[in-house]
PDB file of N, CA and C in Angstrom:
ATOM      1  N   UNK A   1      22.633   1.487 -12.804  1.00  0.00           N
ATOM      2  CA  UNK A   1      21.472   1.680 -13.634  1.00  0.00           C
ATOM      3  C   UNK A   1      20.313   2.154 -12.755  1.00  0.00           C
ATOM      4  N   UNK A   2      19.616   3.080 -13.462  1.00  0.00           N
ATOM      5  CA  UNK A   2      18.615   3.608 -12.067  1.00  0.00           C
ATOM      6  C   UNK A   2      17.094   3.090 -13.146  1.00  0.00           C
ATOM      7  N   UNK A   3      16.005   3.135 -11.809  1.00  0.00           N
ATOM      8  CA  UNK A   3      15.033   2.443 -12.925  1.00  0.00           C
ATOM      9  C   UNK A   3      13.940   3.753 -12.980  1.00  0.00           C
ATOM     10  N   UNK A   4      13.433   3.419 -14.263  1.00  0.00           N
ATOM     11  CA  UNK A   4      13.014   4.303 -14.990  1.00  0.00           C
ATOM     12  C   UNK A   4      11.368   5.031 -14.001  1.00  0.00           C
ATOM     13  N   UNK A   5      10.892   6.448 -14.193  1.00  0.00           N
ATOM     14  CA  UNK A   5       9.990   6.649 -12.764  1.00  0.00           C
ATOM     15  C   UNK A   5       8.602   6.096 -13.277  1.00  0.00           C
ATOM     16  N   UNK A   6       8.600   5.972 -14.566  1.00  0.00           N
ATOM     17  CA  UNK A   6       7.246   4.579 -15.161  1.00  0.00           C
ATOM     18  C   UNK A   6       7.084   3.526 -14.644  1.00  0.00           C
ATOM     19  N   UNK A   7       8.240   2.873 -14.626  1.00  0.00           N
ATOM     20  CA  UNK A   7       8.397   1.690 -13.898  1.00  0.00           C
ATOM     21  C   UNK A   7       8.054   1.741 -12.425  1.00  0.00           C
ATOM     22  N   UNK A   8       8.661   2.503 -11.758  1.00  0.00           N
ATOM     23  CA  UNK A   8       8.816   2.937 -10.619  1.00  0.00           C
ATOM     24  C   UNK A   8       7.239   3.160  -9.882  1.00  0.00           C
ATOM     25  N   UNK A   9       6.651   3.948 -10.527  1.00  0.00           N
ATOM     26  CA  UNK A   9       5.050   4.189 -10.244  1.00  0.00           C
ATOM     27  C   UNK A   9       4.362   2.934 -10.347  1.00  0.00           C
ATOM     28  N   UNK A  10       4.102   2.441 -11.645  1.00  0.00           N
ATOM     29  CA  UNK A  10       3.929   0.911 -11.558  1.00  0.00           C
ATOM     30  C   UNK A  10       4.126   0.341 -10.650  1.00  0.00           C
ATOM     31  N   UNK A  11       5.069  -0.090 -10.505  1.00  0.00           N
ATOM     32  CA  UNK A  11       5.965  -0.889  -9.237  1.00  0.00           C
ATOM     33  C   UNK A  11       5.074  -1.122  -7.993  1.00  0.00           C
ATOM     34  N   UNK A  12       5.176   0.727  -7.386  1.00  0.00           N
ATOM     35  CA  UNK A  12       4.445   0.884  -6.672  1.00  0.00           C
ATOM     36  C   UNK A  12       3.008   1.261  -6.579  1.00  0.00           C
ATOM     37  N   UNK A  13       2.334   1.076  -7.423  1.00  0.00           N
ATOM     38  CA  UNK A  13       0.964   1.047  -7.805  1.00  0.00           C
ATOM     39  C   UNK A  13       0.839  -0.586  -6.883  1.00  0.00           C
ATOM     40  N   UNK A  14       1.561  -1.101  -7.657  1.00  0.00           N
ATOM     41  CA  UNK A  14       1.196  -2.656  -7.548  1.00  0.00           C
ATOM     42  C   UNK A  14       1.472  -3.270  -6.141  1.00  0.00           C
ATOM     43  N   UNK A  15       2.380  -2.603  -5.247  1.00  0.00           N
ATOM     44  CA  UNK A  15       2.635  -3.071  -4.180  1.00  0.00           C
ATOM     45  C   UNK A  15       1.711  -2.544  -3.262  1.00  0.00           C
ATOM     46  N   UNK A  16       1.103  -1.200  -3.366  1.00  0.00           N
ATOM     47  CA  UNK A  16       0.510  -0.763  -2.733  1.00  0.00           C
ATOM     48  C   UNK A  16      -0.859  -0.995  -3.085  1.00  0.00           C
ATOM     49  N   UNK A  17      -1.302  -1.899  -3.757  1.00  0.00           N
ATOM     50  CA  UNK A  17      -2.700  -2.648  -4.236  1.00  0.00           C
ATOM     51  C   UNK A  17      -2.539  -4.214  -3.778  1.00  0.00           C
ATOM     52  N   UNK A  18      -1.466  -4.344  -3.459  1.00  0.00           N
ATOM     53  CA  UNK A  18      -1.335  -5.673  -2.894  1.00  0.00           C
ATOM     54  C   UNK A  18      -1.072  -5.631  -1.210  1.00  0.00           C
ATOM     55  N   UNK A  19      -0.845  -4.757  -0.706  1.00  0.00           N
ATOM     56  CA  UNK A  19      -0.498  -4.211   0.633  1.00  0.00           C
ATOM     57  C   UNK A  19      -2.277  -4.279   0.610  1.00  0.00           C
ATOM     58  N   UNK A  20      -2.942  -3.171  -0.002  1.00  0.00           N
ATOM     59  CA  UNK A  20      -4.402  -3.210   0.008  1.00  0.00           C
ATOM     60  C   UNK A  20      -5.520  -4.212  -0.180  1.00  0.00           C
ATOM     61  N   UNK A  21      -5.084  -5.089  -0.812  1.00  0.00           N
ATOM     62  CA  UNK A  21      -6.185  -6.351  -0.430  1.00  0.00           C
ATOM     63  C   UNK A  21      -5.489  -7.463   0.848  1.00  0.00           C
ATOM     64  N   UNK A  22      -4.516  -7.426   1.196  1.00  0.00           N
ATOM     65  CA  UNK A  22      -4.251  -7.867   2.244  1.00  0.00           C
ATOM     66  C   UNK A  22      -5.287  -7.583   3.524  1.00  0.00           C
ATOM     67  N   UNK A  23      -4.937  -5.894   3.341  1.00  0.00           N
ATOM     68  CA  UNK A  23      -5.624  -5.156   4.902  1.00  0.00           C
ATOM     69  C   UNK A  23      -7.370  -5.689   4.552  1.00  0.00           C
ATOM     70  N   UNK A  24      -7.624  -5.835   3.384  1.00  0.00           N
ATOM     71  CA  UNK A  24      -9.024  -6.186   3.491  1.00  0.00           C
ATOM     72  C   UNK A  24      -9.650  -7.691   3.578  1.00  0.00           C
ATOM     73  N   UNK A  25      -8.255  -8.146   3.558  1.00  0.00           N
ATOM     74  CA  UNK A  25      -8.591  -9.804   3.394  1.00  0.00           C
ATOM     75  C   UNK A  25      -8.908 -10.045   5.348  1.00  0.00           C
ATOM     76  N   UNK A  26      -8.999  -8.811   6.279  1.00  0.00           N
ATOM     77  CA  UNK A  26      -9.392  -9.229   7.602  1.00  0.00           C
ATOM     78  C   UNK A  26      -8.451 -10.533   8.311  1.00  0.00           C
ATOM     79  N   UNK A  27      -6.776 -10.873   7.934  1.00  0.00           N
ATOM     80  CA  UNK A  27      -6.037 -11.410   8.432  1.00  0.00           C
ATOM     81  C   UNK A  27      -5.414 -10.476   9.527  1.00  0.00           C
ATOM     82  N   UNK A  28      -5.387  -9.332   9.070  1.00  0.00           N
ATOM     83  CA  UNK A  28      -4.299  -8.332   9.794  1.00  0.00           C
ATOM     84  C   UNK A  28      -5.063  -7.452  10.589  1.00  0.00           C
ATOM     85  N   UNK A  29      -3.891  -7.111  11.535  1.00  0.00           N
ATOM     86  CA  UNK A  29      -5.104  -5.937  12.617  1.00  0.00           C
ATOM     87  C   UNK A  29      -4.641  -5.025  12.112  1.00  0.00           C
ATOM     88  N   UNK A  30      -3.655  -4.676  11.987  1.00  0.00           N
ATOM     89  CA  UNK A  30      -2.953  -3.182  11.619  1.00  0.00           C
ATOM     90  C   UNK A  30      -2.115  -2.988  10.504  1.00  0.00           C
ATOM     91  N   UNK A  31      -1.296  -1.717   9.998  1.00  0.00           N
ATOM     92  CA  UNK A  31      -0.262  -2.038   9.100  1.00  0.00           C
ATOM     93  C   UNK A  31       0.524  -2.619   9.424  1.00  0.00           C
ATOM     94  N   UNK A  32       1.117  -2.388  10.264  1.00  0.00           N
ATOM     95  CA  UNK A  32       2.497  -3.051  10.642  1.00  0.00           C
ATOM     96  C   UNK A  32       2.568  -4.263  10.628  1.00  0.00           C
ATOM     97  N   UNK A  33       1.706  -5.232  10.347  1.00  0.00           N
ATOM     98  CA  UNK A  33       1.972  -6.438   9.869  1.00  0.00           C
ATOM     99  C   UNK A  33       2.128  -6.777   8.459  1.00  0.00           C
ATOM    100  N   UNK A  34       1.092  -5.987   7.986  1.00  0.00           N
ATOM    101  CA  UNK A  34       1.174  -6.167   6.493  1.00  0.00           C
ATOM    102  C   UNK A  34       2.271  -5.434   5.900  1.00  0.00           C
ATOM    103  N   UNK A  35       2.944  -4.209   6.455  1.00  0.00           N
ATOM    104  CA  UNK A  35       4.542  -3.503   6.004  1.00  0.00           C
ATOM    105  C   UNK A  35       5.204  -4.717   6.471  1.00  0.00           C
ATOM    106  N   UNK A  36       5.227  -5.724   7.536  1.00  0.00           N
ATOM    107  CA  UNK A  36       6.348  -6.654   7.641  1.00  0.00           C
ATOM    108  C   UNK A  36       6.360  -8.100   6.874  1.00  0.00           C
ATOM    109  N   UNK A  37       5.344  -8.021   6.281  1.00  0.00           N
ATOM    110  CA  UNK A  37       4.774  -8.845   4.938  1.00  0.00           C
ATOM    111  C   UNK A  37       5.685  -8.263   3.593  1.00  0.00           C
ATOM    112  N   UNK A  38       5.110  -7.440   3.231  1.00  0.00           N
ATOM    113  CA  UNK A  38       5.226  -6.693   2.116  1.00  0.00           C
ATOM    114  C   UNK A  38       7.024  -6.194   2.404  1.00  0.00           C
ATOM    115  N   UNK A  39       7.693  -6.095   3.152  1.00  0.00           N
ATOM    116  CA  UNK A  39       9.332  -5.609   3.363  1.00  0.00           C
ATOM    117  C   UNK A  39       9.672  -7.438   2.631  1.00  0.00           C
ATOM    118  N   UNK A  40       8.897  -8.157   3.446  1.00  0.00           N
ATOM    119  CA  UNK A  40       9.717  -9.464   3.409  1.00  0.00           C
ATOM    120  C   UNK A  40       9.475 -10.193   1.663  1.00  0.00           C
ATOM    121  N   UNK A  41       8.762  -9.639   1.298  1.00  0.00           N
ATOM    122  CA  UNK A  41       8.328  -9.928  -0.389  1.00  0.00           C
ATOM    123  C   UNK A  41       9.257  -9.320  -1.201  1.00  0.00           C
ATOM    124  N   UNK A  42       9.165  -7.630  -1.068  1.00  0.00           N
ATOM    125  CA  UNK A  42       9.615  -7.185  -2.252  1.00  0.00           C
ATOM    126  C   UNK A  42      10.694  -6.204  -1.556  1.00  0.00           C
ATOM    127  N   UNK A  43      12.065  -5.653  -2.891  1.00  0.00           N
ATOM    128  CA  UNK A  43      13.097  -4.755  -2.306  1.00  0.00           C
ATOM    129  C   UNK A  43      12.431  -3.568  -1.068  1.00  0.00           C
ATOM    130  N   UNK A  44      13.168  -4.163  -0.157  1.00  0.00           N
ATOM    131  CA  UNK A  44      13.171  -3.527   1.281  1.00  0.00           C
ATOM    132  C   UNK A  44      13.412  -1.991   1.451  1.00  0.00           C
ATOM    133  N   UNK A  45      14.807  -1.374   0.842  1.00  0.00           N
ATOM    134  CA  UNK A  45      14.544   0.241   0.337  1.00  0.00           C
ATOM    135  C   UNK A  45      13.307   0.610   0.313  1.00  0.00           C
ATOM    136  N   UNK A  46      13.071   0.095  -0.992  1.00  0.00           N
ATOM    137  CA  UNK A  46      11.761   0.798  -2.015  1.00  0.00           C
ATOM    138  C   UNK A  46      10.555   0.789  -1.212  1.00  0.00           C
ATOM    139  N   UNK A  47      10.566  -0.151  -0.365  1.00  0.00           N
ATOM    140  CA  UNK A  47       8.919  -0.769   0.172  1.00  0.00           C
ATOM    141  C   UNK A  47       8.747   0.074   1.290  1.00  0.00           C
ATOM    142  N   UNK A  48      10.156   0.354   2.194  1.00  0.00           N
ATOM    143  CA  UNK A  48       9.759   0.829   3.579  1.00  0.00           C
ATOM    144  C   UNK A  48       9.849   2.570   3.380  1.00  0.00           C
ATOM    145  N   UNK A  49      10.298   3.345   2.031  1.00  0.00           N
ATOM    146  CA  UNK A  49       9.677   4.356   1.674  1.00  0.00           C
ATOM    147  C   UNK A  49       8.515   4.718   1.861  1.00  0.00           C
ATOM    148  N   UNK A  50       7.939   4.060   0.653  1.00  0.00           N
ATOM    149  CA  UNK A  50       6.538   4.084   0.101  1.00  0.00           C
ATOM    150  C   UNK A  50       5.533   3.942   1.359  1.00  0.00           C
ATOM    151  N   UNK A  51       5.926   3.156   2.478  1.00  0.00           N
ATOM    152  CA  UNK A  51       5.304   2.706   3.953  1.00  0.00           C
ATOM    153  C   UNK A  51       5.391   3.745   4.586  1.00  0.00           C
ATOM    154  N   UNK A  52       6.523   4.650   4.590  1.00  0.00           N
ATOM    155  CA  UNK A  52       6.447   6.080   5.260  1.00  0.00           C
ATOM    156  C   UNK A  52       5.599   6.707   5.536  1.00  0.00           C
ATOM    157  N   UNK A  53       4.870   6.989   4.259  1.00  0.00           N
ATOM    158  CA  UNK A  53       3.599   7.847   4.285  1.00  0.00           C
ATOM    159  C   UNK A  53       2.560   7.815   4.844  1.00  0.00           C
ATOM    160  N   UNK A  54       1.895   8.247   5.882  1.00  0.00           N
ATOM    161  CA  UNK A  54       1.309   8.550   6.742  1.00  0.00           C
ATOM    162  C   UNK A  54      -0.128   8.272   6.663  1.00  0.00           C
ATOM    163  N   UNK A  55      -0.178   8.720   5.645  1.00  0.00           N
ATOM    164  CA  UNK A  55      -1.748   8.573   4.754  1.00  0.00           C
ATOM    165  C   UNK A  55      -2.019   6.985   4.680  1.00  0.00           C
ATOM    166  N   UNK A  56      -1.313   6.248   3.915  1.00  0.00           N
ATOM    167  CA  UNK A  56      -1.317   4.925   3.416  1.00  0.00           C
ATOM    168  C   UNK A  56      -1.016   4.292   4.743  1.00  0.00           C
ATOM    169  N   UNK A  57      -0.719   4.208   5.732  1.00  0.00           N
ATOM    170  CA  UNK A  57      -0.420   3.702   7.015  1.00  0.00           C
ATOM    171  C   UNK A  57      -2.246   3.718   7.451  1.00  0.00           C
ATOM    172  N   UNK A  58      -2.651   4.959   7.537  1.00  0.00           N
ATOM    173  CA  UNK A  58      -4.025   5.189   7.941  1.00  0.00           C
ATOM    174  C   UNK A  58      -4.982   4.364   7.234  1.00  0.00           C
ATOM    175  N   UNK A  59      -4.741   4.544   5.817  1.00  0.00           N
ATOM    176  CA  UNK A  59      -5.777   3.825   5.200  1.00  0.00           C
ATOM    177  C   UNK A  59      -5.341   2.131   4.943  1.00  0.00           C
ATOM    178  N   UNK A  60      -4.528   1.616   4.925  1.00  0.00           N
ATOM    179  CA  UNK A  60      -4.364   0.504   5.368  1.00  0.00           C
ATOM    180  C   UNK A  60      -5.019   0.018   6.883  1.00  0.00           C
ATOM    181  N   UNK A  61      -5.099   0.752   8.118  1.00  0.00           N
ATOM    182  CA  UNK A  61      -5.321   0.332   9.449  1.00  0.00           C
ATOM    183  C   UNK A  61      -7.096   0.663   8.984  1.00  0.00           C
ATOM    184  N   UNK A  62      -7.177   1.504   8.526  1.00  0.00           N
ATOM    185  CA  UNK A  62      -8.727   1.455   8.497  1.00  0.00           C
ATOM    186  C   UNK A  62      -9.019   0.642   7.512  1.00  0.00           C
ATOM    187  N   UNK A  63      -8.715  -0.230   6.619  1.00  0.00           N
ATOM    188  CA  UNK A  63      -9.302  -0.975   5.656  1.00  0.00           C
ATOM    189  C   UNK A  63      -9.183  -2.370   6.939  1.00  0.00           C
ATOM    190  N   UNK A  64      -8.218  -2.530   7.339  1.00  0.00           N
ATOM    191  CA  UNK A  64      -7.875  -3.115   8.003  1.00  0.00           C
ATOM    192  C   UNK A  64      -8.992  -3.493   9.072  1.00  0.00           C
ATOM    193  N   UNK A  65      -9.434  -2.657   9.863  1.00  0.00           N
ATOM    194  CA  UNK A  65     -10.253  -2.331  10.649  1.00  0.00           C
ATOM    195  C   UNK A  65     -11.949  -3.160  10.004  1.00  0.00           C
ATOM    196  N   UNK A  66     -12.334  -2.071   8.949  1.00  0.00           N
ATOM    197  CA  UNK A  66     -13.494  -2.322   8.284  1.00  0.00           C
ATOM    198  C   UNK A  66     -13.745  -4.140   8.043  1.00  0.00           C
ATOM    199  N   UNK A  67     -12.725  -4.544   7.542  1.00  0.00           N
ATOM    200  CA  UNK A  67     -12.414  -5.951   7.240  1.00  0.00           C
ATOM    201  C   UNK A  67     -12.647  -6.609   8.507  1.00  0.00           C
ATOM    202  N   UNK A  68     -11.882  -6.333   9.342  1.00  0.00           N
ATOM    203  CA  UNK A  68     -12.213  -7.529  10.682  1.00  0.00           C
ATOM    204  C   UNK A  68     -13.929  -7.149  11.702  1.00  0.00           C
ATOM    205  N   UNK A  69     -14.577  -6.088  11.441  1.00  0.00           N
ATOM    206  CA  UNK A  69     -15.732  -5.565  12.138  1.00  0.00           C
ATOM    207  C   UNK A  69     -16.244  -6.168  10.509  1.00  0.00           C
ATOM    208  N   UNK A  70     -16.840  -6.602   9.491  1.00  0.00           N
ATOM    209  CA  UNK A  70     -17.863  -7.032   8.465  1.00  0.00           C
ATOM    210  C   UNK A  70     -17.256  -8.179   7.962  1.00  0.00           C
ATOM    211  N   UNK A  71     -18.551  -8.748   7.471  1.00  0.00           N
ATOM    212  CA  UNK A  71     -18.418 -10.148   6.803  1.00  0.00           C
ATOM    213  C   UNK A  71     -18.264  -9.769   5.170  1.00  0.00           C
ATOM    214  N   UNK A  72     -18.158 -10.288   4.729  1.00  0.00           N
ATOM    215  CA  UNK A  72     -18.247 -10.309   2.723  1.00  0.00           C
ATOM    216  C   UNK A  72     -17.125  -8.931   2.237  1.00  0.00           C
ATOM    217  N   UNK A  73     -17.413  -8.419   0.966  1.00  0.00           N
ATOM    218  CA  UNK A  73     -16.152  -8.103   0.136  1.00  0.00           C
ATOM    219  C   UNK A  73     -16.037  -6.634   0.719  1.00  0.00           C
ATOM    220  N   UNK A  74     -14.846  -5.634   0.973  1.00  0.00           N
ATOM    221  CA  UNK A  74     -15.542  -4.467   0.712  1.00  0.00           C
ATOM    222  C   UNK A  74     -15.523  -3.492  -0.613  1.00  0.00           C
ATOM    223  N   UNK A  75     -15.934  -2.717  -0.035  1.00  0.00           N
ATOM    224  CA  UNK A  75     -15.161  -1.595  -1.582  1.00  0.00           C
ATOM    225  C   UNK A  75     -14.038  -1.424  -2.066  1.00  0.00           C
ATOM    226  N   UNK A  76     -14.156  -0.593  -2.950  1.00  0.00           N
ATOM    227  CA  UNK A  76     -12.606  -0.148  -3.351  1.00  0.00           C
ATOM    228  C   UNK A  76     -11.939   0.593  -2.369  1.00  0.00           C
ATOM    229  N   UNK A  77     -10.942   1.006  -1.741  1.00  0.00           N
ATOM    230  CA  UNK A  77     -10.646   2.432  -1.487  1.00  0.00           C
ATOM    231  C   UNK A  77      -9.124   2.484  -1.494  1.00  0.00           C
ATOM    232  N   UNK A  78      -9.181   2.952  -3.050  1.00  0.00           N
ATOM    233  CA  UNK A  78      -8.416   3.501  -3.384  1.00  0.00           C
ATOM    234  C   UNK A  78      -7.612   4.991  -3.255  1.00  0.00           C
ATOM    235  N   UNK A  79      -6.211   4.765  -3.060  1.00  0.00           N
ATOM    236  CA  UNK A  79      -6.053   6.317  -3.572  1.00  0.00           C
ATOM    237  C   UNK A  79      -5.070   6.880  -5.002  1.00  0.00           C
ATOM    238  N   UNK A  80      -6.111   6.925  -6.219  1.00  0.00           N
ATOM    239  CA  UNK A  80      -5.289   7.196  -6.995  1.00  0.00           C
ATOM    240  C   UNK A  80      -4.641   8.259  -7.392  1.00  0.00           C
ATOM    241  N   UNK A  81      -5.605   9.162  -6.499  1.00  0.00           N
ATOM    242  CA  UNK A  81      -5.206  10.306  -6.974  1.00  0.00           C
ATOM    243  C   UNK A  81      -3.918  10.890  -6.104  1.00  0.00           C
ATOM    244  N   UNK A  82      -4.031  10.551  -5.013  1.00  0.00           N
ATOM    245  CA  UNK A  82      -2.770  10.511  -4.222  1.00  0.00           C
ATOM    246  C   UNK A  82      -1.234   9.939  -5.317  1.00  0.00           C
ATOM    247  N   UNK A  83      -1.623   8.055  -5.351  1.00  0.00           N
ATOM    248  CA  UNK A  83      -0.540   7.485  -6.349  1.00  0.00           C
ATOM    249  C   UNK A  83      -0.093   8.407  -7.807  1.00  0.00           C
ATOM    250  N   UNK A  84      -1.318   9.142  -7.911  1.00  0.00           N
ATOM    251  CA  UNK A  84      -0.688   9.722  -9.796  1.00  0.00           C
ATOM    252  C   UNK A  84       0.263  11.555  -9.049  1.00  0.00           C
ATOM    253  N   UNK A  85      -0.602  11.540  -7.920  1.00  0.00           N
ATOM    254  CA  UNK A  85       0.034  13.051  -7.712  1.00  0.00           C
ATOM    255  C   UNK A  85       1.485  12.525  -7.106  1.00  0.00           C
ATOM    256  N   UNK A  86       2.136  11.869  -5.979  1.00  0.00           N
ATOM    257  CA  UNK A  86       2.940  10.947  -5.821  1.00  0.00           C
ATOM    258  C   UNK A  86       4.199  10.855  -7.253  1.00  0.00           C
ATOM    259  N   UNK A  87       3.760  10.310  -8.349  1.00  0.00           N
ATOM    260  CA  UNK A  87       4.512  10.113  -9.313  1.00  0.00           C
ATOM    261  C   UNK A  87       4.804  11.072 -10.127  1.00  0.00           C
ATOM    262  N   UNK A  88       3.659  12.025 -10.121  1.00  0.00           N
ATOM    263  CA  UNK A  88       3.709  13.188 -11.279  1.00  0.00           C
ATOM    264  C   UNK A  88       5.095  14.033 -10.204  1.00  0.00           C
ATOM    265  N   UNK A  89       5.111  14.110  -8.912  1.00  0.00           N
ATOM    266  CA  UNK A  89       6.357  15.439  -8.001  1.00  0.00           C
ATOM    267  C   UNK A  89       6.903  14.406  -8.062  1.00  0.00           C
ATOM    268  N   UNK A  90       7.682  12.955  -8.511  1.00  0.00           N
ATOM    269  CA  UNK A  90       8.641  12.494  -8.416  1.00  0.00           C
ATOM    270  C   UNK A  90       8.650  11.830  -6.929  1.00  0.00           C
ATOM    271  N   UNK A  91       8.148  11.769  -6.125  1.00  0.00           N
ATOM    272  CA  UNK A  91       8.059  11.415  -4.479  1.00  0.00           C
ATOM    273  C   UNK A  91       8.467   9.950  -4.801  1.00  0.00           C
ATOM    274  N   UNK A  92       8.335   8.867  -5.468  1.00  0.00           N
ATOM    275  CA  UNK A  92       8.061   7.758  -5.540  1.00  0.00           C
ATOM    276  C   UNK A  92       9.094   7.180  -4.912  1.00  0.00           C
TER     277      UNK A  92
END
């Protein structure tokens, strides 16, 4: 059974918003802790894909970053438009 690419986007919407308040919660120095978080949570395939990407590696280490140099909440920084372009070519 293969799962559907709705689901699939979802999925990873959600992991990669949870990968993202991690890096801002200022526990982590880099990705690579939070990809060895996030492998150990959810299907390992799917997760260390989505971790591939180069972009999301960056912006994880810099949220990452921002978080441990300031005190209090930060912004959003999101990338949705990345996640919807991502799902719309099937990449997911």
């Amino acid at each position: 059974m293969t799962i559907k690419s709705d689901v699939l986007c979802r999925t990873r919407g959600q992991v990669l918003n949870r990968a993202r308040d991690l890096a801002r919660s200022g526990e982590h120095a880099d990705h690579q802790t939070i990809i060895a978080l996030m492998i150990a949570r959810e299907d390992f395939a799917l997760v260390r894909r989505w971790f591939e990407d180069r972009a999301i590696c960056a912006q994880l280490d810099k949220l990452c970053a921002r978080a441990r140099n300031r005190e209090g909440p930060l912004p959003e920084l999101a990338a949705r438009r990345t996640r919807r372009l991502a799902c719309d070519q099937g990449i997911v």
